[in-house]
C-alpha atoms as a PDB file:
ATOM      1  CA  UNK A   1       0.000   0.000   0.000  1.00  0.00           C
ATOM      2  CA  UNK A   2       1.509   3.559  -0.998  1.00  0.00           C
ATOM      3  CA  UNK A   3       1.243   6.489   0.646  1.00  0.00           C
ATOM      4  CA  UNK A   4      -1.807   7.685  -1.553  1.00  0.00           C
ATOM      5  CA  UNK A   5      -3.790   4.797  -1.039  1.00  0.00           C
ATOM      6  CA  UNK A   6      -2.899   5.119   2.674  1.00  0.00           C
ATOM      7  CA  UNK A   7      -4.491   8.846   2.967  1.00  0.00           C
ATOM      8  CA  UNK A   8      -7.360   7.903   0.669  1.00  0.00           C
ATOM      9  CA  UNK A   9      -8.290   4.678   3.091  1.00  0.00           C
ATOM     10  CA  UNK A  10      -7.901   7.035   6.222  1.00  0.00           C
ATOM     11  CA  UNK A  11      -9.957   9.967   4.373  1.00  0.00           C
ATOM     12  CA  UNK A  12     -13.041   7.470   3.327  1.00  0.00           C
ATOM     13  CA  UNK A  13     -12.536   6.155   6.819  1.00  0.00           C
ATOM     14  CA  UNK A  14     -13.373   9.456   8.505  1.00  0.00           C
ATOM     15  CA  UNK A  15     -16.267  10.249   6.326  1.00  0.00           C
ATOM     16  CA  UNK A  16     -17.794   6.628   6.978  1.00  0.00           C
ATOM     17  CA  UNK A  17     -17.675   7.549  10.896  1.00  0.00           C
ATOM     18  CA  UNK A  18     -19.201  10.865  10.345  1.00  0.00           C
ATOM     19  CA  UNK A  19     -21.967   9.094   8.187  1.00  0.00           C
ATOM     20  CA  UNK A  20     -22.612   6.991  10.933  1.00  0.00           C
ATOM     21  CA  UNK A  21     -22.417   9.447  13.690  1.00  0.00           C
ATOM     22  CA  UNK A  22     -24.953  11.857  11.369  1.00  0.00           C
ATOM     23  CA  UNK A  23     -27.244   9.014  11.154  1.00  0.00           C
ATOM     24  CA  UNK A  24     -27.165   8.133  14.569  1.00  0.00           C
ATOM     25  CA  UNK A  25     -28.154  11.872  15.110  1.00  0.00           C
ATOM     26  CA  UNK A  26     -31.329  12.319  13.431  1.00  0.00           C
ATOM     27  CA  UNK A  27     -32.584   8.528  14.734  1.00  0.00           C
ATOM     28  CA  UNK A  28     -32.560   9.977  17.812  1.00  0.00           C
ATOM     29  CA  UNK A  29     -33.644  13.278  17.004  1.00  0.00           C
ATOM     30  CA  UNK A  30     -36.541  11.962  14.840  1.00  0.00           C
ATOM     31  CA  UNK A  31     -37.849   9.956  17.923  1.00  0.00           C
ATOM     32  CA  UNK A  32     -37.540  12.662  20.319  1.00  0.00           C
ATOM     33  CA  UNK A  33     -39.515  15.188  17.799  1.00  0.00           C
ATOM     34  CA  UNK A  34     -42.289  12.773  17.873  1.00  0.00           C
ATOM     35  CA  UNK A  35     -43.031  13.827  21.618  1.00  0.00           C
ATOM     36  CA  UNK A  36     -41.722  17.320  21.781  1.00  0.00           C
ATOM     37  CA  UNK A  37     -45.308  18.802  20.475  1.00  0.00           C
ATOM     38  CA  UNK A  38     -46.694  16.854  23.831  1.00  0.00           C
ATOM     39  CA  UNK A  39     -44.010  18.005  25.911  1.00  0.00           C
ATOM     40  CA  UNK A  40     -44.829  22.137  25.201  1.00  0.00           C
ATOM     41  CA  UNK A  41     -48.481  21.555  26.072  1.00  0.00           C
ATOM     42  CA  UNK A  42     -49.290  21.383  22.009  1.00  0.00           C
ATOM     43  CA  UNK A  43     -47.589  24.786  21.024  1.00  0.00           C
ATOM     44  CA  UNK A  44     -48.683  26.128  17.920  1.00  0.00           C
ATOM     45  CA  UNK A  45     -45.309  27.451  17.092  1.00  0.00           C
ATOM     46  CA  UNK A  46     -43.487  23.522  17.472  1.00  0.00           C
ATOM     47  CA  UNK A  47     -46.467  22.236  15.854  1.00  0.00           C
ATOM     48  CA  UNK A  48     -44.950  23.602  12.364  1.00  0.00           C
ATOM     49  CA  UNK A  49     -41.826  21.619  12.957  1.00  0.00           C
ATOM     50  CA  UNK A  50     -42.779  18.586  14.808  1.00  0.00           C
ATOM     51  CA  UNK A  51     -45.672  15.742  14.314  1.00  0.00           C
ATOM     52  CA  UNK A  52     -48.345  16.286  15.851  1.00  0.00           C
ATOM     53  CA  UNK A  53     -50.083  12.649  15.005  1.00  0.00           C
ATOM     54  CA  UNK A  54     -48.853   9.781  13.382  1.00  0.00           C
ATOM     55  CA  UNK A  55     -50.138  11.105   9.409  1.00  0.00           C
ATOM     56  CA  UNK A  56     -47.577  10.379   6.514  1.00  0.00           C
ATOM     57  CA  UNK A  57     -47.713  13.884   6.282  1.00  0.00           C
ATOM     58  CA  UNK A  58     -46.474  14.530   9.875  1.00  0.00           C
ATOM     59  CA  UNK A  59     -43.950  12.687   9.184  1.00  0.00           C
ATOM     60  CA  UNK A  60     -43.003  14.205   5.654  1.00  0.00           C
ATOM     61  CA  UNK A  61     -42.324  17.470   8.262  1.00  0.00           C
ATOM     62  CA  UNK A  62     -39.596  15.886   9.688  1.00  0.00           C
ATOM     63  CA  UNK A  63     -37.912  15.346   6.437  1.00  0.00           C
ATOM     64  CA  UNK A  64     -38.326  18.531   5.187  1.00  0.00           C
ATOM     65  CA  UNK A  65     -37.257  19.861   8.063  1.00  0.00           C
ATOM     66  CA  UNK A  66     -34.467  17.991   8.234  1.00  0.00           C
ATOM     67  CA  UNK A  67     -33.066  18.691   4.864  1.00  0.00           C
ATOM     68  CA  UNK A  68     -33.946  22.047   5.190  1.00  0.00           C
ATOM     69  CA  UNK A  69     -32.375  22.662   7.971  1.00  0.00           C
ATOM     70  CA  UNK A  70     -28.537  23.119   7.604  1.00  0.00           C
ATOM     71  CA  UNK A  71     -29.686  25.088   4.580  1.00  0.00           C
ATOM     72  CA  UNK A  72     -30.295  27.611   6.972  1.00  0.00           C
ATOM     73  CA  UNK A  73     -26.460  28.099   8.469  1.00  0.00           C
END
């Protein structure tokens, strides 16, 4: 193995860990959005960005959302 081949591995290596660590992230974010609506006593203002019942288009809010979202930065 040369030294390009080396840097590549270690480079594709790091991305795969941030890949996993990103899609660790929104699991858990995604389930705790499901109950954040309840927690705020059904806020009007979190009811734009979280589901408020279990409809595929609830749940379509968390995607866009979620895309959206480092769009923002």
């Amino acid at each position: 193995m040369d030294l390009t081949s080396a840097v590549d591995h270690q480079e594709k290596r790091k991305v795969l860990i941030w890949e996993a660590i990103g899609v660790l992230f929104l699991i858990i974010a995604g389930f705790v959005m499901h109950f954040v609506y309840e927690w705020t006593g059904q806020s009007v203002l979190v009811a734009w960005f979280t589901p408020i019942n279990e409809s595929v288009w609830e749940h379509l809010k968390l995607g866009f959302w979620g895309q959206n979202r480092p769009l923002s930065h």
